[in-house]
C-alpha atoms as a PDB file:
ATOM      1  CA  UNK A   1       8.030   1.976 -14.826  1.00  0.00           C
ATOM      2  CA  UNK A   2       4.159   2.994 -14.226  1.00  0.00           C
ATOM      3  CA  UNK A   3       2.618   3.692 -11.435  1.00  0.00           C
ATOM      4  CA  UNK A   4       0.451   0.871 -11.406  1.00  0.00           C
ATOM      5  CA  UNK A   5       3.375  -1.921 -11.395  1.00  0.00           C
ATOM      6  CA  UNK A   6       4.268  -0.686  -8.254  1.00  0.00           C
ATOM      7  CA  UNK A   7       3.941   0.206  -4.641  1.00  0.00           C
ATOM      8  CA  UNK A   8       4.246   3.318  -2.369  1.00  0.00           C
ATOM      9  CA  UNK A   9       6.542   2.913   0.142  1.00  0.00           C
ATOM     10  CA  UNK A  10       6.620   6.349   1.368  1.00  0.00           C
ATOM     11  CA  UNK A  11       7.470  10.210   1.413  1.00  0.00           C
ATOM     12  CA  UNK A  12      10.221  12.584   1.321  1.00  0.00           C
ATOM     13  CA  UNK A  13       9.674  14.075   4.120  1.00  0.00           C
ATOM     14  CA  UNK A  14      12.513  16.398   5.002  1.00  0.00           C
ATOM     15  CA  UNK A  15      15.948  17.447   4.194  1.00  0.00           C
ATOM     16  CA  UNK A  16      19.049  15.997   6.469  1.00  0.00           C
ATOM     17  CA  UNK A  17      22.612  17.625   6.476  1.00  0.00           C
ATOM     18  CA  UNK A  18      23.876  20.216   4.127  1.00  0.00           C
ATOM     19  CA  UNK A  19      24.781  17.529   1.625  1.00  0.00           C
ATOM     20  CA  UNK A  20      21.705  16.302   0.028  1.00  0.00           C
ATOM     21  CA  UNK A  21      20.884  14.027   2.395  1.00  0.00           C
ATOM     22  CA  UNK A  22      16.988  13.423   2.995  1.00  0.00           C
ATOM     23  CA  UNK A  23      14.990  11.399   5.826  1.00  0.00           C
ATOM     24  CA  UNK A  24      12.057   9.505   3.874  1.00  0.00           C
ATOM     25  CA  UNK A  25       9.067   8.735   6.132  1.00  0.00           C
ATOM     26  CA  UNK A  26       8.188   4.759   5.169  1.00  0.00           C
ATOM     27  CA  UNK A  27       4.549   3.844   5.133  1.00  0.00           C
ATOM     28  CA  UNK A  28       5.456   0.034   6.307  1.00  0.00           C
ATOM     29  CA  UNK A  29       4.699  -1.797   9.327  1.00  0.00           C
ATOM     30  CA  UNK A  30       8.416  -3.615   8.749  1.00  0.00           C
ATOM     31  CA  UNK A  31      10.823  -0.578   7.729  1.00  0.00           C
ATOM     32  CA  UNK A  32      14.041  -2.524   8.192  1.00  0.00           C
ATOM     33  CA  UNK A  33      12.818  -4.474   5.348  1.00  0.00           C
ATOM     34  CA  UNK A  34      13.923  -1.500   3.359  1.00  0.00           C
ATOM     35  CA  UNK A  35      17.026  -0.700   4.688  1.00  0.00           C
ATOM     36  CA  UNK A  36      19.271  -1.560   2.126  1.00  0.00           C
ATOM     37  CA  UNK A  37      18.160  -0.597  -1.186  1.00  0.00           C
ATOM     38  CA  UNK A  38      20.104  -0.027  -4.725  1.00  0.00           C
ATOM     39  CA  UNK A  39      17.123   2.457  -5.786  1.00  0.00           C
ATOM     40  CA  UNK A  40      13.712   3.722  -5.716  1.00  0.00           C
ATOM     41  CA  UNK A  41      11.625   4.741  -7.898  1.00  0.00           C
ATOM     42  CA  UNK A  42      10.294   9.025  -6.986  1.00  0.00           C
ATOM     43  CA  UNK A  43       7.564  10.456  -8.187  1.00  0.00           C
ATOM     44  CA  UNK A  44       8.869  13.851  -9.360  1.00  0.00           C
ATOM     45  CA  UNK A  45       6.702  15.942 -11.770  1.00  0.00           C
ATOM     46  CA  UNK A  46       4.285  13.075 -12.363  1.00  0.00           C
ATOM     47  CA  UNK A  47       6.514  10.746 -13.357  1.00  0.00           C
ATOM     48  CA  UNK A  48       8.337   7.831 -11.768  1.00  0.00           C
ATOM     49  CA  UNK A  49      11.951   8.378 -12.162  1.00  0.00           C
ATOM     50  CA  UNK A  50      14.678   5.981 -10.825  1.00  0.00           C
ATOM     51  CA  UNK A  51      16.936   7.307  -8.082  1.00  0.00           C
ATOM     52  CA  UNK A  52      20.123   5.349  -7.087  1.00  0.00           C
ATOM     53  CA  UNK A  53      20.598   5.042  -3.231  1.00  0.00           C
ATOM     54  CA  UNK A  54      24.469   5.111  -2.378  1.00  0.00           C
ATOM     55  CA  UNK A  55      23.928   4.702   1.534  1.00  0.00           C
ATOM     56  CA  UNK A  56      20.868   4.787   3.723  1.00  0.00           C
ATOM     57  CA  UNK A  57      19.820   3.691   7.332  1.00  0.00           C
ATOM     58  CA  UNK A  58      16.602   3.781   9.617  1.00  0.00           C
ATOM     59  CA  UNK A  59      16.289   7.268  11.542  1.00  0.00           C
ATOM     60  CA  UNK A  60      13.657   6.927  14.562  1.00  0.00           C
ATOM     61  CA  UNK A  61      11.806   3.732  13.492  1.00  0.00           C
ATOM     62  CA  UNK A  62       9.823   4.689  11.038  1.00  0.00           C
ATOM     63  CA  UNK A  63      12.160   7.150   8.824  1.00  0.00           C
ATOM     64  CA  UNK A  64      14.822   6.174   6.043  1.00  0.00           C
ATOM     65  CA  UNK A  65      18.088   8.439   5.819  1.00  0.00           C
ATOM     66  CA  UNK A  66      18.893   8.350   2.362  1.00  0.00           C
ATOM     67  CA  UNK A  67      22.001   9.642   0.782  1.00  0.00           C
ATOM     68  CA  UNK A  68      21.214   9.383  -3.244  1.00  0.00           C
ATOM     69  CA  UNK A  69      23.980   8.952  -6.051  1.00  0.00           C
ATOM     70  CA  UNK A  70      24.546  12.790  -8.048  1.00  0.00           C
ATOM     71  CA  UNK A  71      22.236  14.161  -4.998  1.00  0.00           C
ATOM     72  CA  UNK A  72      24.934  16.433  -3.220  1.00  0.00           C
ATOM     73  CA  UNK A  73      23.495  19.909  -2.245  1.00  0.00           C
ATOM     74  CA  UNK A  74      21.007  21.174  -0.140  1.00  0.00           C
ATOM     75  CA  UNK A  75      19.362  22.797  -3.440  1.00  0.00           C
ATOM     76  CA  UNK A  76      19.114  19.461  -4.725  1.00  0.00           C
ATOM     77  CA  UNK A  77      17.672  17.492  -1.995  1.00  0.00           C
ATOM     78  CA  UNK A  78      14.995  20.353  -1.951  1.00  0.00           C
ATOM     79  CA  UNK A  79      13.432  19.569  -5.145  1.00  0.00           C
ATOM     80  CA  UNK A  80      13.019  15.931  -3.910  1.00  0.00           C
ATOM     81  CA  UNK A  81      10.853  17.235  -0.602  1.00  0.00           C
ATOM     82  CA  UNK A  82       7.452  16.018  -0.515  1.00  0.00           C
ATOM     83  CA  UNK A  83       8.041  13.384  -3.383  1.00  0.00           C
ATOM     84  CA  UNK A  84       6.602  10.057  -3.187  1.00  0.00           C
ATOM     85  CA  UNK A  85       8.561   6.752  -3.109  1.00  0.00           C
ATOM     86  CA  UNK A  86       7.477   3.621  -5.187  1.00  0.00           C
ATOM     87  CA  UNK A  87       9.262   0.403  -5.424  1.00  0.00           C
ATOM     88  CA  UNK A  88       7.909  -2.623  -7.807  1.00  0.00           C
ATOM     89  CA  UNK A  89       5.092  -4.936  -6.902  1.00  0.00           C
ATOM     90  CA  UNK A  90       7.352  -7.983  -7.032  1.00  0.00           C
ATOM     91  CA  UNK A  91       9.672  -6.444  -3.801  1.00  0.00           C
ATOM     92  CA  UNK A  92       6.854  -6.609  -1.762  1.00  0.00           C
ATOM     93  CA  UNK A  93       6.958  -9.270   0.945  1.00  0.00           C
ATOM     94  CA  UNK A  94       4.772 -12.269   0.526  1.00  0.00           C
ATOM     95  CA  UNK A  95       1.719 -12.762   2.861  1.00  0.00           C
ATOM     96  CA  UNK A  96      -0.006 -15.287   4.121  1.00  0.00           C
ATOM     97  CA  UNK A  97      -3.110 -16.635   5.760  1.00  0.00           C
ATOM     98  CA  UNK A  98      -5.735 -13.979   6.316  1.00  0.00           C
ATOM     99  CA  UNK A  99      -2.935 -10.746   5.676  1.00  0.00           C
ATOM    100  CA  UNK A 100      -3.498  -9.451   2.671  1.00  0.00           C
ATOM    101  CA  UNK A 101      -2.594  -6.505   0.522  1.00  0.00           C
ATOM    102  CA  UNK A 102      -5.625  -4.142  -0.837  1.00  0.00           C
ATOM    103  CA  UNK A 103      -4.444  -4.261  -4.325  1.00  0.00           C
ATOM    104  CA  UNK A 104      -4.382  -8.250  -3.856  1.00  0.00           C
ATOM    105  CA  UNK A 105      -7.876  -8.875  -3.485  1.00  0.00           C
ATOM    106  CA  UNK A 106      -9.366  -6.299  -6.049  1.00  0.00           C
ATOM    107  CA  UNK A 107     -11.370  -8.808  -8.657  1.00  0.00           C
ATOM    108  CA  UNK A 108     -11.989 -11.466  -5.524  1.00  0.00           C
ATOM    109  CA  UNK A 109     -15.357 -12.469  -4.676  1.00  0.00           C
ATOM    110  CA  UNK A 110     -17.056 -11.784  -1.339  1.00  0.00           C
ATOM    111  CA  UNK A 111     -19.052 -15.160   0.308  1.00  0.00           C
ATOM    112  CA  UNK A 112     -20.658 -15.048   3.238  1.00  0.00           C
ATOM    113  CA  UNK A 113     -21.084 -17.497   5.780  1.00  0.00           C
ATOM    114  CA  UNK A 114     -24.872 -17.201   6.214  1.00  0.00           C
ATOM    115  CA  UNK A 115     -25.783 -15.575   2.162  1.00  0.00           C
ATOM    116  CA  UNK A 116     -23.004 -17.359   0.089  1.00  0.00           C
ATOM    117  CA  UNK A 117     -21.917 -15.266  -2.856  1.00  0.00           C
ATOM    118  CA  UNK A 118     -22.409 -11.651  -2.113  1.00  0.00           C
ATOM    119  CA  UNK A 119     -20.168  -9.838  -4.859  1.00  0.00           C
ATOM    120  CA  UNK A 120     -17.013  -9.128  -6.249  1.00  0.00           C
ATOM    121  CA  UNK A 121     -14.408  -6.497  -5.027  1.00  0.00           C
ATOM    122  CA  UNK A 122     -14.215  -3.837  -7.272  1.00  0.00           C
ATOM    123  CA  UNK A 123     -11.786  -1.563  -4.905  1.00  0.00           C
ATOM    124  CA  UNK A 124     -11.096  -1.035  -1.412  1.00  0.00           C
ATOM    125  CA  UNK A 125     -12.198   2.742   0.460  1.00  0.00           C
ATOM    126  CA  UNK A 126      -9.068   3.706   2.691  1.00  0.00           C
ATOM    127  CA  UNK A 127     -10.488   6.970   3.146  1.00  0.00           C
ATOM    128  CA  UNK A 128     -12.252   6.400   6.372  1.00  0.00           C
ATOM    129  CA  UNK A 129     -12.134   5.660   9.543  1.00  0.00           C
ATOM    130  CA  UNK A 130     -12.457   1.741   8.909  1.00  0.00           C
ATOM    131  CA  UNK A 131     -10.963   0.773   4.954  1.00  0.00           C
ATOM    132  CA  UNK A 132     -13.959  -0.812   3.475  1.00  0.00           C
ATOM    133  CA  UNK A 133     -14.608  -3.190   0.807  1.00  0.00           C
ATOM    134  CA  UNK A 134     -16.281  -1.832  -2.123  1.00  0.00           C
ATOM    135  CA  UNK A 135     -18.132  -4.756  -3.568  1.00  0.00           C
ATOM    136  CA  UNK A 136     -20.844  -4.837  -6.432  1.00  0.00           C
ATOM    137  CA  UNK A 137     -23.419  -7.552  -6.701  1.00  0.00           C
ATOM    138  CA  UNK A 138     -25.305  -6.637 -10.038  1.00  0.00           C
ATOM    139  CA  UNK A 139     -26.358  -2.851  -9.769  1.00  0.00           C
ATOM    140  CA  UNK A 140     -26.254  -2.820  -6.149  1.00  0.00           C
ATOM    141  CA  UNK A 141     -22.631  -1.150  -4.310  1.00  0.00           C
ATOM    142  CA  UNK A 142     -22.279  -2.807  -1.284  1.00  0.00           C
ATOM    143  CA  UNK A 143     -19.708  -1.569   1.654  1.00  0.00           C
ATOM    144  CA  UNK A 144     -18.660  -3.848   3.832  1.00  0.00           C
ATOM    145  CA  UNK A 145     -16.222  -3.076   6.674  1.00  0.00           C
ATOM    146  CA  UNK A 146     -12.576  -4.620   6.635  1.00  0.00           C
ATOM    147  CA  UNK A 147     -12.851  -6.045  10.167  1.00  0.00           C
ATOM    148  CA  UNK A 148     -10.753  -9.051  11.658  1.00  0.00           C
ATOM    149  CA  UNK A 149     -13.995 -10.886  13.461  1.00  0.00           C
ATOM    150  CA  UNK A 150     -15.654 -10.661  10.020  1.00  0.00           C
ATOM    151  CA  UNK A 151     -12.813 -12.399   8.266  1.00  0.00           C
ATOM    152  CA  UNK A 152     -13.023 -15.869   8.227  1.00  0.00           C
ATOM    153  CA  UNK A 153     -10.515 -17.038   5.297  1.00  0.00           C
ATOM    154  CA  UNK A 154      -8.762 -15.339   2.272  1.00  0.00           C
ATOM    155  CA  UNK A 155      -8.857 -18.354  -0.212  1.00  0.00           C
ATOM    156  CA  UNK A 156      -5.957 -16.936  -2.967  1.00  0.00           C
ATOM    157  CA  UNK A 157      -5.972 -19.681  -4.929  1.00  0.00           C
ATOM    158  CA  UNK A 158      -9.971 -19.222  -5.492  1.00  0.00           C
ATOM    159  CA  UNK A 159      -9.902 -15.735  -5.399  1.00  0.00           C
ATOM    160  CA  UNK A 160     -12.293 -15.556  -3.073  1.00  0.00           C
ATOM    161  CA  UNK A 161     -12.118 -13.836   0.753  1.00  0.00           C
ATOM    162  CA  UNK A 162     -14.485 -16.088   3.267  1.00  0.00           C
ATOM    163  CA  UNK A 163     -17.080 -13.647   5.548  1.00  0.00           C
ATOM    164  CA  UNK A 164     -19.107 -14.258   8.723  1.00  0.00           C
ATOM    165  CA  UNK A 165     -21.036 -10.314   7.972  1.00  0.00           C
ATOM    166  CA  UNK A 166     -23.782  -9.371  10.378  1.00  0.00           C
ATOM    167  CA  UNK A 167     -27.294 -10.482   9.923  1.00  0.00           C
ATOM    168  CA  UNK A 168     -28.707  -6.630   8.106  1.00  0.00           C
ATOM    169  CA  UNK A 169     -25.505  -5.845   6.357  1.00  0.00           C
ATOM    170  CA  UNK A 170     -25.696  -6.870   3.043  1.00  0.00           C
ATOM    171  CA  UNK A 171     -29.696  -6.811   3.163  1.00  0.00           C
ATOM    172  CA  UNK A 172     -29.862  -3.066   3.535  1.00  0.00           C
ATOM    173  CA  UNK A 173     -27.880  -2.967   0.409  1.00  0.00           C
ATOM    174  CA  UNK A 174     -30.501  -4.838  -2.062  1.00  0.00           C
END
């Protein structure tokens, strides 16, 4: 499986009982949705290798307790800490309306309200403050904030997310 057919769903974040056990912090919004899984996919020594889950459960909300198959020592469960989880693209949950995952809209285009057509998403910044939009209209990078009031319809079946920007935004940008 590669990296790019899938999703991260979280981290190993800490060891459990004496037995191999781990607790898996889950980067999801709807952890029981995860609850029961046959396997996962970890990302140990760059590559994603399929682990088998033989019993897990949600710990404090936001944590998986995972008991994997041949996984039986603490020794063991150690070499898993601080590995990331993956699970394929196609388990993810379907959205709807203006929800929307950030490796969904990659390739839409951008209209404004007031401009019309204002560029095409070429990835999404998540490493700030407010996740942007990183759109390019010719030459020109434009950055546009990922903000609910400026949202005013993801169109999937155009590929195309629906805008009501600022008056200045985009116009600093060209």
């Amino acid at each position: 499986m590669r990296k790019e057919d899938c999703f991260y769903l979280g981290k190993i974040a800490k060891k459990f009982s004496f037995k191999g056990e781990v607790l898996a912090y889950l980067d999801t919004d709807e952890p029981e949705l995860y609850e029961n899984l046959e396997s996962v996919f970890v990302d140990h020594n760059k590559h994603l290798v399929p682990f088998f889950i033989e019993s897990s459960s949600l710990h404090k909300n936001d944590f998986l307790r995972i008991r994997f198959e041949d996984i039986t020592t603490e020794e063991q469960a150690d070499a898993l800490l601080g590995c990331d989880l993956y699970l394929p693209l196609k388990m993810l949950p379907k959205l709807s309306g203006n929800k929307f995952y950030f490796h969904e809209v990659i390739g839409f285009e951008v209209e404004d309200k007031r401009l019309g057509y204002v560029g095409e998403i070429q990835s999404i910044n998540d490493t700030t403050a407010q996740p942007l939009f990183e759109v390019l209209k010719g030459d020109a990078e434009i950055l546009i904030p990922m903000i609910d009031h400026f949202l005013v319809k993801v169109d999937r079946e155009n590929k195309k997310i629906i805008m009501d920007l600022p008056e200045g935004l985009i116009e600093m940008y060209l």
